[in-house]
PDB file of N, CA and C in Angstrom:
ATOM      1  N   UNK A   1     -24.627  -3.467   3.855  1.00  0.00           N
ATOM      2  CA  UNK A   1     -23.385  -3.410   4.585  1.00  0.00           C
ATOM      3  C   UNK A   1     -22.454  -2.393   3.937  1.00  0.00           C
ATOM      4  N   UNK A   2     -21.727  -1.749   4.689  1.00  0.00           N
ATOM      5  CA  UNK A   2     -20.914  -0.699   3.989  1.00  0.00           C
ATOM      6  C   UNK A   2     -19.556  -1.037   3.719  1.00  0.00           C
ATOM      7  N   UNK A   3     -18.731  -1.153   2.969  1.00  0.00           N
ATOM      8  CA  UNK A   3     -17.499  -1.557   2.657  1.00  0.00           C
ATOM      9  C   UNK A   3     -16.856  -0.643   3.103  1.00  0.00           C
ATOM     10  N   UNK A   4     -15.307  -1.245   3.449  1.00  0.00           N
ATOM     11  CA  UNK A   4     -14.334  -0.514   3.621  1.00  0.00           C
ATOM     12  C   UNK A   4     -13.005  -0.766   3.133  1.00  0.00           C
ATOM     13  N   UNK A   5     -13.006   0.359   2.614  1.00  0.00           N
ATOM     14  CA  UNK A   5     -11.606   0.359   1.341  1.00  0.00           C
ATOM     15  C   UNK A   5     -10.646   0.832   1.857  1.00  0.00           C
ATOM     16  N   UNK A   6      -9.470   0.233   2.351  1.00  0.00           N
ATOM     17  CA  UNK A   6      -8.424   0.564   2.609  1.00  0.00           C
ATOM     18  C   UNK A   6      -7.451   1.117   1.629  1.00  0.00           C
ATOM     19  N   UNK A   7      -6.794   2.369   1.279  1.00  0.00           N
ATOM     20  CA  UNK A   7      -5.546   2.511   0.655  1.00  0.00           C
ATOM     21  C   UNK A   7      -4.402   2.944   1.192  1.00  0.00           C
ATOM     22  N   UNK A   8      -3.223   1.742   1.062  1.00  0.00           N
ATOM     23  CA  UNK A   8      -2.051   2.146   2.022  1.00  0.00           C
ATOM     24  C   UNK A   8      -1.287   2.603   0.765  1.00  0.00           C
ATOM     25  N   UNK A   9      -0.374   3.858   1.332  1.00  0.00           N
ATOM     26  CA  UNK A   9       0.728   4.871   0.479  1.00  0.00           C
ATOM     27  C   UNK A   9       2.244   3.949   0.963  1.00  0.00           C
ATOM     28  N   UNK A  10       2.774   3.539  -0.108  1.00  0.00           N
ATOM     29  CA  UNK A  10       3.876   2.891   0.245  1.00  0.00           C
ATOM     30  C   UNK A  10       4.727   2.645  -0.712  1.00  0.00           C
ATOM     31  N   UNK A  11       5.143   3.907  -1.285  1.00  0.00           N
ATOM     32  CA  UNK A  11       5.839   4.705  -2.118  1.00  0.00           C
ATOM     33  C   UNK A  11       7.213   5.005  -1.550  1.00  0.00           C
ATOM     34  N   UNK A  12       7.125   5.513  -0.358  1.00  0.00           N
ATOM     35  CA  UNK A  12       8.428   6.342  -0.051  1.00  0.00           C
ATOM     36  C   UNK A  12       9.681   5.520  -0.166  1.00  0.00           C
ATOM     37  N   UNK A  13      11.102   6.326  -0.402  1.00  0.00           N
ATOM     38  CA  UNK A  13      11.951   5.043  -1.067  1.00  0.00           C
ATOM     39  C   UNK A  13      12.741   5.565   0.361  1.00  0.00           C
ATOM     40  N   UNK A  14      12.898   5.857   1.568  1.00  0.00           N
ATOM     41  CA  UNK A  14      13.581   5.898   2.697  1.00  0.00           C
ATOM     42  C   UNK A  14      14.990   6.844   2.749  1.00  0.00           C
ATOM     43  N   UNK A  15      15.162   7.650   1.723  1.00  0.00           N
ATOM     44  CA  UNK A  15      16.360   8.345   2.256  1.00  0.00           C
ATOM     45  C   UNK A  15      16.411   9.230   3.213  1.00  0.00           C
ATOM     46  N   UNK A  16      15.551   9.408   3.395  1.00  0.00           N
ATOM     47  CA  UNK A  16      15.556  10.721   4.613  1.00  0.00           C
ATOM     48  C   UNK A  16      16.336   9.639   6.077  1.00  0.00           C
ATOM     49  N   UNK A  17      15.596   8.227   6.146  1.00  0.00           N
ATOM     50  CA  UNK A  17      16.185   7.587   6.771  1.00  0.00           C
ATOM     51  C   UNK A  17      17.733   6.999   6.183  1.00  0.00           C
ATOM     52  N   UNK A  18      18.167   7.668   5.349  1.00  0.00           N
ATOM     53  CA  UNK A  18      19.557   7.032   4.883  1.00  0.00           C
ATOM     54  C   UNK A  18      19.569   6.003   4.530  1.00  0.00           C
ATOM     55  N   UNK A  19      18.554   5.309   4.297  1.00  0.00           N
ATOM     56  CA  UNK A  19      18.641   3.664   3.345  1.00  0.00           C
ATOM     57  C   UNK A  19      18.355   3.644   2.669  1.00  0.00           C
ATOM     58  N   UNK A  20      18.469   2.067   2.242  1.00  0.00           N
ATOM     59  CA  UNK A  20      18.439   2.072   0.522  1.00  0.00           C
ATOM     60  C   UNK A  20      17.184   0.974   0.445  1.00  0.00           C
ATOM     61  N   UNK A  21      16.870   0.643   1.860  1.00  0.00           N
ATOM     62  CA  UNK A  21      15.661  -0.119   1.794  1.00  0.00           C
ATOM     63  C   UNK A  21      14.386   0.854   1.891  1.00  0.00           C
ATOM     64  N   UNK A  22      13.461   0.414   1.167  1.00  0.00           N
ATOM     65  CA  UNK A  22      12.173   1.377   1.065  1.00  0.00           C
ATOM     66  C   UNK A  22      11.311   1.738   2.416  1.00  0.00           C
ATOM     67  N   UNK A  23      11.156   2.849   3.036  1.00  0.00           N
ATOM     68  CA  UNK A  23      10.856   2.913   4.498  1.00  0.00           C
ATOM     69  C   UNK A  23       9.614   1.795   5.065  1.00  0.00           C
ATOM     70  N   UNK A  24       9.209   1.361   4.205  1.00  0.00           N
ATOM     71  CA  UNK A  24       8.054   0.701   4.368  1.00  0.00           C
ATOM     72  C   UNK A  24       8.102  -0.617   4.780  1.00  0.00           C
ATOM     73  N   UNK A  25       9.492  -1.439   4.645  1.00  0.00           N
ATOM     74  CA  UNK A  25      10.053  -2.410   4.429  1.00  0.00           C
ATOM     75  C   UNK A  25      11.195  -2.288   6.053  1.00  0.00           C
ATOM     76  N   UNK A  26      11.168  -1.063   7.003  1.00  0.00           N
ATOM     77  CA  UNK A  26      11.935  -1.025   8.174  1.00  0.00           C
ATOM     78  C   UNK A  26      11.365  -1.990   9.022  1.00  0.00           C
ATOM     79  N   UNK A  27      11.940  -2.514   9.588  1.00  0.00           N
ATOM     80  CA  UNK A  27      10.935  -3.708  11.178  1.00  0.00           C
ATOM     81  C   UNK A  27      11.116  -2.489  12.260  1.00  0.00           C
ATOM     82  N   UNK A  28       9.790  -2.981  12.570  1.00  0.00           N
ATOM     83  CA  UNK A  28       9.249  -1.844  14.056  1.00  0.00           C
ATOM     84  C   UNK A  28       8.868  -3.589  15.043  1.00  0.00           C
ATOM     85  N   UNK A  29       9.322  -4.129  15.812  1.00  0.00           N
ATOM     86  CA  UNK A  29       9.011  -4.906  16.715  1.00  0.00           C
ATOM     87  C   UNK A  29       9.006  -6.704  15.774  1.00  0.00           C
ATOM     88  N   UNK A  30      10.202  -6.379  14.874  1.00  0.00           N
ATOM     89  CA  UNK A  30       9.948  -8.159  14.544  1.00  0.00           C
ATOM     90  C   UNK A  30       9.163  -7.605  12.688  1.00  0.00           C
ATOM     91  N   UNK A  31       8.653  -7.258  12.432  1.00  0.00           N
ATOM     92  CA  UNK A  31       7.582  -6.987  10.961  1.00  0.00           C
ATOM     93  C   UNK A  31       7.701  -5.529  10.869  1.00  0.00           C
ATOM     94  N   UNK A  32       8.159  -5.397   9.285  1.00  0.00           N
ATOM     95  CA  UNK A  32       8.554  -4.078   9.041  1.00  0.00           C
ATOM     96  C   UNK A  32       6.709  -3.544   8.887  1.00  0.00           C
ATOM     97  N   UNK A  33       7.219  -2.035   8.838  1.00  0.00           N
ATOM     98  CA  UNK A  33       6.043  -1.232   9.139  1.00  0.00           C
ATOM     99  C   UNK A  33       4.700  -1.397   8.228  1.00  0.00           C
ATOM    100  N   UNK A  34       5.303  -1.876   6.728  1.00  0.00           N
ATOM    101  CA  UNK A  34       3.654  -2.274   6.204  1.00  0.00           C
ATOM    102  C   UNK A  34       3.180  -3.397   6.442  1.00  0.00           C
ATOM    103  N   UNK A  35       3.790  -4.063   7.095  1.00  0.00           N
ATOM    104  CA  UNK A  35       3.097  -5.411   8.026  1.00  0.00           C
ATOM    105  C   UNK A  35       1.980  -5.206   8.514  1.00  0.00           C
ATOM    106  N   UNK A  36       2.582  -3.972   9.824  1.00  0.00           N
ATOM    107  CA  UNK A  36       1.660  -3.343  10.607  1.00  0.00           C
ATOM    108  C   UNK A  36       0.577  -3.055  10.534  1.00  0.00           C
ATOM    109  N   UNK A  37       0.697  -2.029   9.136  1.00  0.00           N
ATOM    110  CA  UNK A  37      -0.323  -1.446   8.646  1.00  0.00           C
ATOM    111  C   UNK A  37      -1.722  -2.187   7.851  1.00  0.00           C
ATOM    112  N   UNK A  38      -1.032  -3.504   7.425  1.00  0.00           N
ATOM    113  CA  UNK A  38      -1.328  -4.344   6.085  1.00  0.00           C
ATOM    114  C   UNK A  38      -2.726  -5.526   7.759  1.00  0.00           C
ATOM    115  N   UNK A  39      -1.549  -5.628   8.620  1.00  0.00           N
ATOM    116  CA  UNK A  39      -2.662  -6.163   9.621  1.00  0.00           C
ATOM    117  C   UNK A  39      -3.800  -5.336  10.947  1.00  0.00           C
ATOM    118  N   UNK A  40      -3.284  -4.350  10.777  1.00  0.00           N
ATOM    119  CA  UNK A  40      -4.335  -3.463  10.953  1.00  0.00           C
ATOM    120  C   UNK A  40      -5.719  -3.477  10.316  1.00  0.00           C
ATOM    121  N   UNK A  41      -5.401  -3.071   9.017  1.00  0.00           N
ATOM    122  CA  UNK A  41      -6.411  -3.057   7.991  1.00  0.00           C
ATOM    123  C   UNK A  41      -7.328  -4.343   8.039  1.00  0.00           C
ATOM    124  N   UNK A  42      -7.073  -5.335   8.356  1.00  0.00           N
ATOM    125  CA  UNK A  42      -7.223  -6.783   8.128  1.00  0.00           C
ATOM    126  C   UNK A  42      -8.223  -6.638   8.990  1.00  0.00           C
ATOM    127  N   UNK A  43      -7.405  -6.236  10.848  1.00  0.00           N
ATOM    128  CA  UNK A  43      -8.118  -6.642  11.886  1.00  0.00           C
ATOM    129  C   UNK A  43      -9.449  -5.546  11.925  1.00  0.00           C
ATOM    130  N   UNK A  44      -9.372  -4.481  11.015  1.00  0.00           N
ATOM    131  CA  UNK A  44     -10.414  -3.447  11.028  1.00  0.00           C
ATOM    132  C   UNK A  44     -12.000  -3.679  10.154  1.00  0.00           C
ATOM    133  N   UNK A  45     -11.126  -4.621   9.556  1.00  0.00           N
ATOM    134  CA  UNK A  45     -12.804  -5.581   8.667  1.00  0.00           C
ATOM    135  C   UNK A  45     -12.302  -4.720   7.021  1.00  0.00           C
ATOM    136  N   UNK A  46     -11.401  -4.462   6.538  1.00  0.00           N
ATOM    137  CA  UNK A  46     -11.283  -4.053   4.997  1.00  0.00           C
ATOM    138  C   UNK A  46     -11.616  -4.731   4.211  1.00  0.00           C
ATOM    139  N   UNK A  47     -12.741  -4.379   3.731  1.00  0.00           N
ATOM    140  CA  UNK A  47     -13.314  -5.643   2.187  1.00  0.00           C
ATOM    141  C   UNK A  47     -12.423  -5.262   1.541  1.00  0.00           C
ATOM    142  N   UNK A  48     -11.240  -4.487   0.985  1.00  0.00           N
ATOM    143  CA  UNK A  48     -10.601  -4.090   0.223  1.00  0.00           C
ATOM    144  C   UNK A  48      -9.355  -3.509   0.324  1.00  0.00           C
ATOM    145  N   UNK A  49      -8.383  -3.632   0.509  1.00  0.00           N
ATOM    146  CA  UNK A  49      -7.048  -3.510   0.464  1.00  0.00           C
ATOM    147  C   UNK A  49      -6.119  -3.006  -0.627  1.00  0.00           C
ATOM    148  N   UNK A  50      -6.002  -1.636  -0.949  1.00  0.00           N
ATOM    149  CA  UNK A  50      -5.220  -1.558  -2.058  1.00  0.00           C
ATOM    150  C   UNK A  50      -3.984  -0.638  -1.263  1.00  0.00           C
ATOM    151  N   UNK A  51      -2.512  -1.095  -2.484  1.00  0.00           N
ATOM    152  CA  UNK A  51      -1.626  -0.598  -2.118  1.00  0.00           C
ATOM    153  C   UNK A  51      -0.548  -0.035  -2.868  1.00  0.00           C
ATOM    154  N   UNK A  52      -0.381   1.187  -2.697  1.00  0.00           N
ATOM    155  CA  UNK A  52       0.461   1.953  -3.822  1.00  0.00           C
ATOM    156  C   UNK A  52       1.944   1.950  -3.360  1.00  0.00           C
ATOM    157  N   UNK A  53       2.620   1.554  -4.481  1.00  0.00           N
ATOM    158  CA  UNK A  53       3.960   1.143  -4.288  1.00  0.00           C
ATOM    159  C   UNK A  53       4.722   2.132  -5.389  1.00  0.00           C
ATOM    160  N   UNK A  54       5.825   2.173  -5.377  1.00  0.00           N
ATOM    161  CA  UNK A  54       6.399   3.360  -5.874  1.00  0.00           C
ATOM    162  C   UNK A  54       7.064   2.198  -6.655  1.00  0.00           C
ATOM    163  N   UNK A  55       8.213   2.830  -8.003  1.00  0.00           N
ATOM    164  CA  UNK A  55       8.283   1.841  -9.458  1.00  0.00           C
ATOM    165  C   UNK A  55       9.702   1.282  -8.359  1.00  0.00           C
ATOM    166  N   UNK A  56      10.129   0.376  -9.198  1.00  0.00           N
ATOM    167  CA  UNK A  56      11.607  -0.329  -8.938  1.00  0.00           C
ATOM    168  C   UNK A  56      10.926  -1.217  -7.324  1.00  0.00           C
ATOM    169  N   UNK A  57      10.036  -1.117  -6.596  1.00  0.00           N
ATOM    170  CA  UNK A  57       9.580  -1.566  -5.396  1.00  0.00           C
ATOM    171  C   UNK A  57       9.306  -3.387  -5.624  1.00  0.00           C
ATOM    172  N   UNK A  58      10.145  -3.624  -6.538  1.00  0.00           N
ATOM    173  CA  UNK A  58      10.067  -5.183  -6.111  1.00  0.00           C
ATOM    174  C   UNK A  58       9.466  -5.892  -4.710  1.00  0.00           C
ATOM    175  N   UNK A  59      10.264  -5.259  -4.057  1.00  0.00           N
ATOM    176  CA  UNK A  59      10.391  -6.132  -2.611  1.00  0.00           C
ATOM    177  C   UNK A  59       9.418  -5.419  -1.795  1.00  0.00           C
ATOM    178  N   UNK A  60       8.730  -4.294  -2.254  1.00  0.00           N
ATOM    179  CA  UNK A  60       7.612  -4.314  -1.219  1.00  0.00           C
ATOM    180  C   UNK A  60       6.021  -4.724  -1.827  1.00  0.00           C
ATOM    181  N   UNK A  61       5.961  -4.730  -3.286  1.00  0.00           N
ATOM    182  CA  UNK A  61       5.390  -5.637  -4.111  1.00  0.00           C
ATOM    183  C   UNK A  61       5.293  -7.113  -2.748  1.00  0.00           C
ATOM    184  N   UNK A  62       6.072  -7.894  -3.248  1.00  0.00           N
ATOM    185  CA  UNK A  62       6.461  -9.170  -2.851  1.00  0.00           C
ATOM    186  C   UNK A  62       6.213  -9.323  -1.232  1.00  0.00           C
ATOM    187  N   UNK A  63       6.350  -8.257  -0.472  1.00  0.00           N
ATOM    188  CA  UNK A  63       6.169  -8.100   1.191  1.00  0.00           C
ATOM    189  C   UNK A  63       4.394  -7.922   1.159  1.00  0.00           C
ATOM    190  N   UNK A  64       3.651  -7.536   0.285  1.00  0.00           N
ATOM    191  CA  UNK A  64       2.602  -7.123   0.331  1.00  0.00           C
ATOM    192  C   UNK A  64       1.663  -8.393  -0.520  1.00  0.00           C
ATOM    193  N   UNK A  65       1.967  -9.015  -1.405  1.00  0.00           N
ATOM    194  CA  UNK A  65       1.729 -10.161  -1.245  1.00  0.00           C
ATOM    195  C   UNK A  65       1.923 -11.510  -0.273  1.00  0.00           C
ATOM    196  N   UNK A  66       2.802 -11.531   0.355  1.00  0.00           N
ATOM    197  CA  UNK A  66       3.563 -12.417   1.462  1.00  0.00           C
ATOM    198  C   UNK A  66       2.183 -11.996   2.362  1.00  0.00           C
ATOM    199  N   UNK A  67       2.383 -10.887   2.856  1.00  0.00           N
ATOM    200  CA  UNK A  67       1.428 -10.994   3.696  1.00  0.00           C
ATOM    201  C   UNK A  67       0.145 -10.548   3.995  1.00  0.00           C
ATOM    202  N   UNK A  68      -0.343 -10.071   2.732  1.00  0.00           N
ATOM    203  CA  UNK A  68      -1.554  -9.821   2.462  1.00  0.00           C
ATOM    204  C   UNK A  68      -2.323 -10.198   0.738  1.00  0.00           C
ATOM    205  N   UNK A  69      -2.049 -11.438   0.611  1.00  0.00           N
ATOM    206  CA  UNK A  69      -2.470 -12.166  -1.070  1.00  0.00           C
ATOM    207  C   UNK A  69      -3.943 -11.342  -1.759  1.00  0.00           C
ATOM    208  N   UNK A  70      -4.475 -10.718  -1.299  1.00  0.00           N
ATOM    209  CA  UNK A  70      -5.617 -10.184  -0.908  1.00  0.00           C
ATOM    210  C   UNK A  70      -5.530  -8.285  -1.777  1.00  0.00           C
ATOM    211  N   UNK A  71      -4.457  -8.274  -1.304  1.00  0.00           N
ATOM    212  CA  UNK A  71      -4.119  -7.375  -1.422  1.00  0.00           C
ATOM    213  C   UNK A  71      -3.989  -7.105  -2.932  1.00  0.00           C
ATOM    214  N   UNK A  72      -4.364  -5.673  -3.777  1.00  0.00           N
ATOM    215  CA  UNK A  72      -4.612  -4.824  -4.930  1.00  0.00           C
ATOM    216  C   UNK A  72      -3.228  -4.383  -5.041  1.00  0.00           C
ATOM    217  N   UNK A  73      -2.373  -4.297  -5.591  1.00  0.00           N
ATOM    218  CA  UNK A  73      -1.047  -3.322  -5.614  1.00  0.00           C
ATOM    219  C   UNK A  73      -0.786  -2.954  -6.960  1.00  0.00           C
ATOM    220  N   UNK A  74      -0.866  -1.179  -7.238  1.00  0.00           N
ATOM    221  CA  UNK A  74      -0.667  -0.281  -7.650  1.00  0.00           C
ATOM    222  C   UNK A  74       0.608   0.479  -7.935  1.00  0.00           C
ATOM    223  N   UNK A  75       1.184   0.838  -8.949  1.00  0.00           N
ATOM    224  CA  UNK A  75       2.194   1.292  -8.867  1.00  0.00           C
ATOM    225  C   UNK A  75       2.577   2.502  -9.551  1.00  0.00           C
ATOM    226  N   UNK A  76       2.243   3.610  -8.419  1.00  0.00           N
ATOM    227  CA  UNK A  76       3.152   4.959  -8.788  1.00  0.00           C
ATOM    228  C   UNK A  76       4.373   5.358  -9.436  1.00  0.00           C
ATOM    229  N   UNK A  77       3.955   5.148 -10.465  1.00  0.00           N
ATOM    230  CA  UNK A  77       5.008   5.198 -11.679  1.00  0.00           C
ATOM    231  C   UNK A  77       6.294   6.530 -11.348  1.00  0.00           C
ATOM    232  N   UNK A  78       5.142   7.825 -11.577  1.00  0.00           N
ATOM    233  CA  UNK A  78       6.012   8.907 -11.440  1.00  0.00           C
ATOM    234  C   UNK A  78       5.048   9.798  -9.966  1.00  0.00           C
ATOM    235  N   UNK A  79       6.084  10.011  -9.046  1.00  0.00           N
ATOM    236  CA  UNK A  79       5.631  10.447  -8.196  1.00  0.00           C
ATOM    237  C   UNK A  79       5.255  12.227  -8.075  1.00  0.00           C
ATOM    238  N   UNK A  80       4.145  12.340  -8.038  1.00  0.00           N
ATOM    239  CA  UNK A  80       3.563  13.660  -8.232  1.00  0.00           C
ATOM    240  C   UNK A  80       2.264  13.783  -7.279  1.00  0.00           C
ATOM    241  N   UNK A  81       2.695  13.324  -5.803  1.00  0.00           N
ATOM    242  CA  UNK A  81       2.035  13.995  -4.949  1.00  0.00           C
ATOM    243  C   UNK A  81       1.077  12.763  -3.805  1.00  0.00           C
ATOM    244  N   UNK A  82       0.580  13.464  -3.061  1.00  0.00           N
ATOM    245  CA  UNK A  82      -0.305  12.154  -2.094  1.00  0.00           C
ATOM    246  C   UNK A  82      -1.417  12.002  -2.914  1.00  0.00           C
ATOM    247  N   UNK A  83      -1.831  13.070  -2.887  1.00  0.00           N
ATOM    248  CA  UNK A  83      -3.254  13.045  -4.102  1.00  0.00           C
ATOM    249  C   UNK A  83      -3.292  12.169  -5.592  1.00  0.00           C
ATOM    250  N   UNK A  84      -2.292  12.079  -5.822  1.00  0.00           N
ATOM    251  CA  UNK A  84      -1.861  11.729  -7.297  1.00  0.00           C
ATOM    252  C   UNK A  84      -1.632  10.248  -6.805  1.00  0.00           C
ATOM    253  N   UNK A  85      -1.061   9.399  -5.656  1.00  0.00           N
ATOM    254  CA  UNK A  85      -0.429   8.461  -5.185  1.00  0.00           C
ATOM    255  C   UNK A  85      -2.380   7.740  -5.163  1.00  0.00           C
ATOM    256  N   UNK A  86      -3.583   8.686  -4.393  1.00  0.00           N
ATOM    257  CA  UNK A  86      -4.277   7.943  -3.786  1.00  0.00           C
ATOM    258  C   UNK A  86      -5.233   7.889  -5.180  1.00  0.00           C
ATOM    259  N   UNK A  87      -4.930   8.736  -6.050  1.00  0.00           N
ATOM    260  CA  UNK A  87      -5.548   8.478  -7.339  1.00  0.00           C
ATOM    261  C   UNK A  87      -5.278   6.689  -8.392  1.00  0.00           C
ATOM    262  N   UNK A  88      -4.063   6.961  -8.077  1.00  0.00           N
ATOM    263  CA  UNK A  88      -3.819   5.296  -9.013  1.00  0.00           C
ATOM    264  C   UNK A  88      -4.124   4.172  -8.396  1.00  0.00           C
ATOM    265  N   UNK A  89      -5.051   4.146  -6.907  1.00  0.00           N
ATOM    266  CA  UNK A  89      -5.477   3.767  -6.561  1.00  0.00           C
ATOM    267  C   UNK A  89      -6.813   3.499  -6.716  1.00  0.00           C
ATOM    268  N   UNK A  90      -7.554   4.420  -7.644  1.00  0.00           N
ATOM    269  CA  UNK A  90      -8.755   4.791  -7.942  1.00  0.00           C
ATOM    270  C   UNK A  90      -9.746   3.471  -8.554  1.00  0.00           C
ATOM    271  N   UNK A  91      -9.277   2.964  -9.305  1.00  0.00           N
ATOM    272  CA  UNK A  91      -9.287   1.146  -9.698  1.00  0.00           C
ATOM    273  C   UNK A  91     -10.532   0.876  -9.110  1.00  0.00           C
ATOM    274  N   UNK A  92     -10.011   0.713  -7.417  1.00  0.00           N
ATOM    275  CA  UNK A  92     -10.693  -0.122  -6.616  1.00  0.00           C
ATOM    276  C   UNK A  92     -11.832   0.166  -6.384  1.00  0.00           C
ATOM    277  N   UNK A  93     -11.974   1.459  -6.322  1.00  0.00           N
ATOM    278  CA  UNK A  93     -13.258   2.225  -6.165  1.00  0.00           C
ATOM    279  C   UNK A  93     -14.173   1.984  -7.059  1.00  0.00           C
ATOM    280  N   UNK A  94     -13.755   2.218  -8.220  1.00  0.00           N
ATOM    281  CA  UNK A  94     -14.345   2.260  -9.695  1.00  0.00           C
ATOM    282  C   UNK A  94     -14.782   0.860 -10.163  1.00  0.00           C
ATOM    283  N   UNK A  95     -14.220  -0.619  -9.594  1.00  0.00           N
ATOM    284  CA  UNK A  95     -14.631  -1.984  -9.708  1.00  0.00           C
ATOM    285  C   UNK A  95     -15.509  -1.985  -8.795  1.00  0.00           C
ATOM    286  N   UNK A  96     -15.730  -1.220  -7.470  1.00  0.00           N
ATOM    287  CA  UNK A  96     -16.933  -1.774  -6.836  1.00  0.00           C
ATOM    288  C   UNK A  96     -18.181  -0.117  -7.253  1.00  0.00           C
ATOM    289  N   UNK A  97     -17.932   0.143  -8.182  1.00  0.00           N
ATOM    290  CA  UNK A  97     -18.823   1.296  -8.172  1.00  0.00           C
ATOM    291  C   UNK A  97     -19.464   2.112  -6.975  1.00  0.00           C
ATOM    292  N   UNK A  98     -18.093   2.303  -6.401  1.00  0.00           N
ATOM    293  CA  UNK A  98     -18.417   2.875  -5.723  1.00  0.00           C
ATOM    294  C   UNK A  98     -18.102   4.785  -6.435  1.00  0.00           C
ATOM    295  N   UNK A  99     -17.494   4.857  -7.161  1.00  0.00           N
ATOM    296  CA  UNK A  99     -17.163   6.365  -7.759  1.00  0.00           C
ATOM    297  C   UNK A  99     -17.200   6.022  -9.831  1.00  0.00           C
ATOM    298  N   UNK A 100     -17.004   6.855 -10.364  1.00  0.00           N
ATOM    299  CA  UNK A 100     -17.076   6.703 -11.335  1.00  0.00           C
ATOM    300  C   UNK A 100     -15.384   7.187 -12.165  1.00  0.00           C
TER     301      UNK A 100
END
């Protein structure tokens, strides 16, 4: 069977949207957007769920447990890029040997 490793980027801290809440954490229809994403993944069959959160991200930490316990969360200390974001993610890969 082939696994599927989900990694959601959920870093961004929302100023472009002018808040001070982390964009990830906005409600799009009732459940902010990594809801969405977090049950997507779910309904897509992800043996694996990891999620990179940017530092000070308490509350999307805590949103990503709430609704996905399942869930790996990672934290992009210093932000230096998407590549760099899907790297500290690398963990997950490396526990199921799937990369080295």
């Amino acid at each position: 069977m082939t696994e599927l490793l989900t990694i959601i980027l959920a870093a961004g801290e929302g100023t472009r949207m002018r808040s001070n809440l982390p964009k990830v954490l906005h409600k799009v229809g009732g459940l902010p957007m990594l809801g969405h994403v977090l049950k997507t993944s779910q309904a897509a069959g992800a043996t694996a769920i990891s999620v990179v959160v940017g530092p000070n991200h308490a509350e999307v930490e805590a949103t990503v447990q709430r609704l996905a316990p399942e869930a790996a969360i990672f934290r992009q200390t210093y932000r230096l890029g998407t590549g760099h974001a899907v790297r500290e993610a690398r963990a997950a890969y490396v526990r199921r040997g799937l990369t080295q």
